[in-house]
N, C-alpha and C. Protein backbone atom coordinates (compact mmCIF):
# COMPACT_ATOMS: atom_id res chain seq x y z
N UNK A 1 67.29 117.96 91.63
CA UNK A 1 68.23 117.11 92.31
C UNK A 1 67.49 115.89 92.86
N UNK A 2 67.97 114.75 92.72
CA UNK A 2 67.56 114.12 93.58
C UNK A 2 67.95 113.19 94.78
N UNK A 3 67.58 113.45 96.27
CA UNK A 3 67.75 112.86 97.49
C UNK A 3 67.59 111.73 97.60
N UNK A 4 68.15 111.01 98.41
CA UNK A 4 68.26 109.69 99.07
C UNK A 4 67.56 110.02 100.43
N UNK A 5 66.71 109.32 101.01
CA UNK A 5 66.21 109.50 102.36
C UNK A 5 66.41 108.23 102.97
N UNK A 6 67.05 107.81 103.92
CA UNK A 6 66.70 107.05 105.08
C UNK A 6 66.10 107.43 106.28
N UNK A 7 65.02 105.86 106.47
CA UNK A 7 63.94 106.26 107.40
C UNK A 7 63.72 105.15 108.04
N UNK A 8 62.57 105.41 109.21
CA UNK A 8 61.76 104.57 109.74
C UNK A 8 60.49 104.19 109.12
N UNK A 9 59.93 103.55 109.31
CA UNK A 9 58.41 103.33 108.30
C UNK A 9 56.92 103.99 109.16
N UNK A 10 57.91 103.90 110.83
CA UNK A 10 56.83 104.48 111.67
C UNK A 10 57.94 105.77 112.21
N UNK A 11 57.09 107.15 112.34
CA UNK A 11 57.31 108.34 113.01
C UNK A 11 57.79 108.07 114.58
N UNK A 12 57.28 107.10 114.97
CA UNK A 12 57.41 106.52 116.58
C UNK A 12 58.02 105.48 116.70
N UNK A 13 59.32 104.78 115.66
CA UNK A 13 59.89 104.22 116.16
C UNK A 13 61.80 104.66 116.08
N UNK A 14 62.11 104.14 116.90
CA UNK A 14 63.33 104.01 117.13
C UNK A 14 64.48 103.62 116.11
N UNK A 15 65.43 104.87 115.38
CA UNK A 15 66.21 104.10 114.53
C UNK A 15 66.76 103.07 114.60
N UNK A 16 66.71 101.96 114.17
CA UNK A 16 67.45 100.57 114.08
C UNK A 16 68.09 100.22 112.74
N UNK A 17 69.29 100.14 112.45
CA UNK A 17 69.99 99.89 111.63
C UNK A 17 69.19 99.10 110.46
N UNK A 18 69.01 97.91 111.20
CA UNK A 18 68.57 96.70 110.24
C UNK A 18 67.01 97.12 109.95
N UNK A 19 66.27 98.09 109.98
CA UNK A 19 65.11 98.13 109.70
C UNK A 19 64.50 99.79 108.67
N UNK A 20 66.31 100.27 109.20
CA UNK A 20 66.39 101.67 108.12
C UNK A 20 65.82 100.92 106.48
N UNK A 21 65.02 101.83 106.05
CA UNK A 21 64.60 101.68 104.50
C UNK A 21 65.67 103.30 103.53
N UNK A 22 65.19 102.81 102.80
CA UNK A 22 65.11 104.51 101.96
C UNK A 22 64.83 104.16 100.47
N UNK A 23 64.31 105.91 100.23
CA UNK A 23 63.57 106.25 99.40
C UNK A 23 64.23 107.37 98.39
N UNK A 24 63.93 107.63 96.83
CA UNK A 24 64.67 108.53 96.39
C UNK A 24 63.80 109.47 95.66
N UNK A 25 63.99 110.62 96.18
CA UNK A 25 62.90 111.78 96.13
C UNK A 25 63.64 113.29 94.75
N UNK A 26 63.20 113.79 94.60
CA UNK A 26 63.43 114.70 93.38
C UNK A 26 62.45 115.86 93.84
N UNK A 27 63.34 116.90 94.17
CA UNK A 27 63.30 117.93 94.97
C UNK A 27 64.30 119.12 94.73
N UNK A 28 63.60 120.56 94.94
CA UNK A 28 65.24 121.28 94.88
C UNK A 28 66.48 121.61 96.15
N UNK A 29 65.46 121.47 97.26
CA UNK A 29 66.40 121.28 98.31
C UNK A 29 65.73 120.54 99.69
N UNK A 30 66.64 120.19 100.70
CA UNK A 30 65.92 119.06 101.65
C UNK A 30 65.29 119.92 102.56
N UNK A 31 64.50 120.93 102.28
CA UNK A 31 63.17 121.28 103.44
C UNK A 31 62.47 121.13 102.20
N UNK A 32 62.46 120.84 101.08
CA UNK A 32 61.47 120.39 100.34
C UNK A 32 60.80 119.03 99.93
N UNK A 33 62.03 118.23 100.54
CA UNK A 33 62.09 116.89 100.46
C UNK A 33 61.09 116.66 101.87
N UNK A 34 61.77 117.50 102.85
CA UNK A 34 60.67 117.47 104.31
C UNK A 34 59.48 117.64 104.25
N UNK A 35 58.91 118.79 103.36
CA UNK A 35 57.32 118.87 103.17
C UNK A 35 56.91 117.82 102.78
N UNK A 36 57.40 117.20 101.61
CA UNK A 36 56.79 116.61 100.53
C UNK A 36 56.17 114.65 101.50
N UNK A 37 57.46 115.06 102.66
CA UNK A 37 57.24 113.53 103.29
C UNK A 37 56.21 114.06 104.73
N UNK A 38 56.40 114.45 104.55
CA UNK A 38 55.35 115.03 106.12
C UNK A 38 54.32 114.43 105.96
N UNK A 39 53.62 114.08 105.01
CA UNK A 39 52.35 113.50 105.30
C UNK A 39 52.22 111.62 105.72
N UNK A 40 53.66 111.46 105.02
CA UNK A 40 54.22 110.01 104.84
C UNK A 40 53.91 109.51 106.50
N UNK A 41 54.81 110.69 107.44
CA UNK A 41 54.76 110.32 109.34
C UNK A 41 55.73 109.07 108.96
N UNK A 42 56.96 109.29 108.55
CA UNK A 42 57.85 108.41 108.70
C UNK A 42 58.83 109.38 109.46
N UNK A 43 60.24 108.15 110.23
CA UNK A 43 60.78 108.85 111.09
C UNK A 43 62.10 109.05 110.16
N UNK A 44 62.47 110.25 109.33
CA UNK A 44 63.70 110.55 108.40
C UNK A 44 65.02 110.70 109.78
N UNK A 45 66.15 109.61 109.29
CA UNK A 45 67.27 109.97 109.65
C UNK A 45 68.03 110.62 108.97
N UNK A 46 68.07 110.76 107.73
CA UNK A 46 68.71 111.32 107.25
C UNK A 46 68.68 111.58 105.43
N UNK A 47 68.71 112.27 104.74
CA UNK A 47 68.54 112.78 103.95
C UNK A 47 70.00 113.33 103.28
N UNK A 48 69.93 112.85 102.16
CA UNK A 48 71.59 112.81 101.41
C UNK A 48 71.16 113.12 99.79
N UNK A 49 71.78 114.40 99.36
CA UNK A 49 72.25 115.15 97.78
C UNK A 49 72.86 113.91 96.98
N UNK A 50 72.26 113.54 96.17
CA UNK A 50 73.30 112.70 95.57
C UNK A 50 73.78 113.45 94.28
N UNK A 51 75.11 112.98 94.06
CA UNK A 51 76.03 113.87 93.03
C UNK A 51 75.62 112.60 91.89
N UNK A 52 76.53 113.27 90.75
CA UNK A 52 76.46 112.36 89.26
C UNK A 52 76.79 111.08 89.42
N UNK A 53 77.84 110.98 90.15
CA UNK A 53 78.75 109.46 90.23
C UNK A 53 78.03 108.78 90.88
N UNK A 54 77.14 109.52 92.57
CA UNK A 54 76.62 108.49 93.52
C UNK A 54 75.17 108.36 92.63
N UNK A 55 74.61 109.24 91.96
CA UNK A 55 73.34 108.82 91.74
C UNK A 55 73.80 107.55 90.13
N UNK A 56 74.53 107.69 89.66
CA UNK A 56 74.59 106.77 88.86
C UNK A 56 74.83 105.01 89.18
N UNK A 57 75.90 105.29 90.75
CA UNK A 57 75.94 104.08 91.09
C UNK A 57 74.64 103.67 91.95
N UNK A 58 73.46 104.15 92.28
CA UNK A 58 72.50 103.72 93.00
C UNK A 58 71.45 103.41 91.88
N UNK A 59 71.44 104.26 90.54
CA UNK A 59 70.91 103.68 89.48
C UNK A 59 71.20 102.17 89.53
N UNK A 60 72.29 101.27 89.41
CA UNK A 60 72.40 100.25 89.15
C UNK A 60 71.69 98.77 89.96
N UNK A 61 71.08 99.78 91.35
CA UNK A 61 70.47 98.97 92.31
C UNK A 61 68.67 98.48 91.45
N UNK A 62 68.41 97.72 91.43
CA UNK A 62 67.05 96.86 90.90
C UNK A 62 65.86 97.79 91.55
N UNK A 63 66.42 98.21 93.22
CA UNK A 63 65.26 99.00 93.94
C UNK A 63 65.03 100.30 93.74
N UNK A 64 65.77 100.80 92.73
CA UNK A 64 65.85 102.24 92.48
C UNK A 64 65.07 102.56 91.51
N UNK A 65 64.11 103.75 92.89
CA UNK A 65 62.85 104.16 91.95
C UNK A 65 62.51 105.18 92.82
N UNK A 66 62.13 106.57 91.77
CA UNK A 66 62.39 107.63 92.07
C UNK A 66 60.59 108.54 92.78
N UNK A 67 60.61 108.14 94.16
CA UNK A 67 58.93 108.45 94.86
C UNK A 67 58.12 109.61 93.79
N UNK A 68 57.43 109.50 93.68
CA UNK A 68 56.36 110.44 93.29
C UNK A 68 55.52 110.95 94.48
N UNK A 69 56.04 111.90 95.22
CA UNK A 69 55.51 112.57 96.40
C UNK A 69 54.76 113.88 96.20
């Protein structure tokens, strides 16, 4: 499967809308997606399954590229 993660870039900062990133990870479930970033020390808000339809429409984004963690 693969996850969508939004994050902070620092572990110690404060979610802020305009400074959320994310990343798309390939994993079988999200405490695996958690290990795999733990070393990253980014601050994850949230972490999202993407289905056929959503991962196809985020395919179409230029930034979509799948982490090698």
């Amino acid at each position: 499967m693969i996850f969508k993660v939004l994050y902070q870039e620092f572990a110690s900062e404060v979610p802020v809308r305009e400074r959320t990133q994310s990343m798309y990870v390939e994993a079988k479930t999200e405490r695996e997606v958690r290990k795999k970033l733990a070393e990253k020390n980014v601050n994850i808000e949230y972490i999202q399954v993407l289905n056929e339809d959503h991962l196809a429409y985020e395919k179409q984004s230029e930034d979509f590229q799948v982490e090698n963690v």
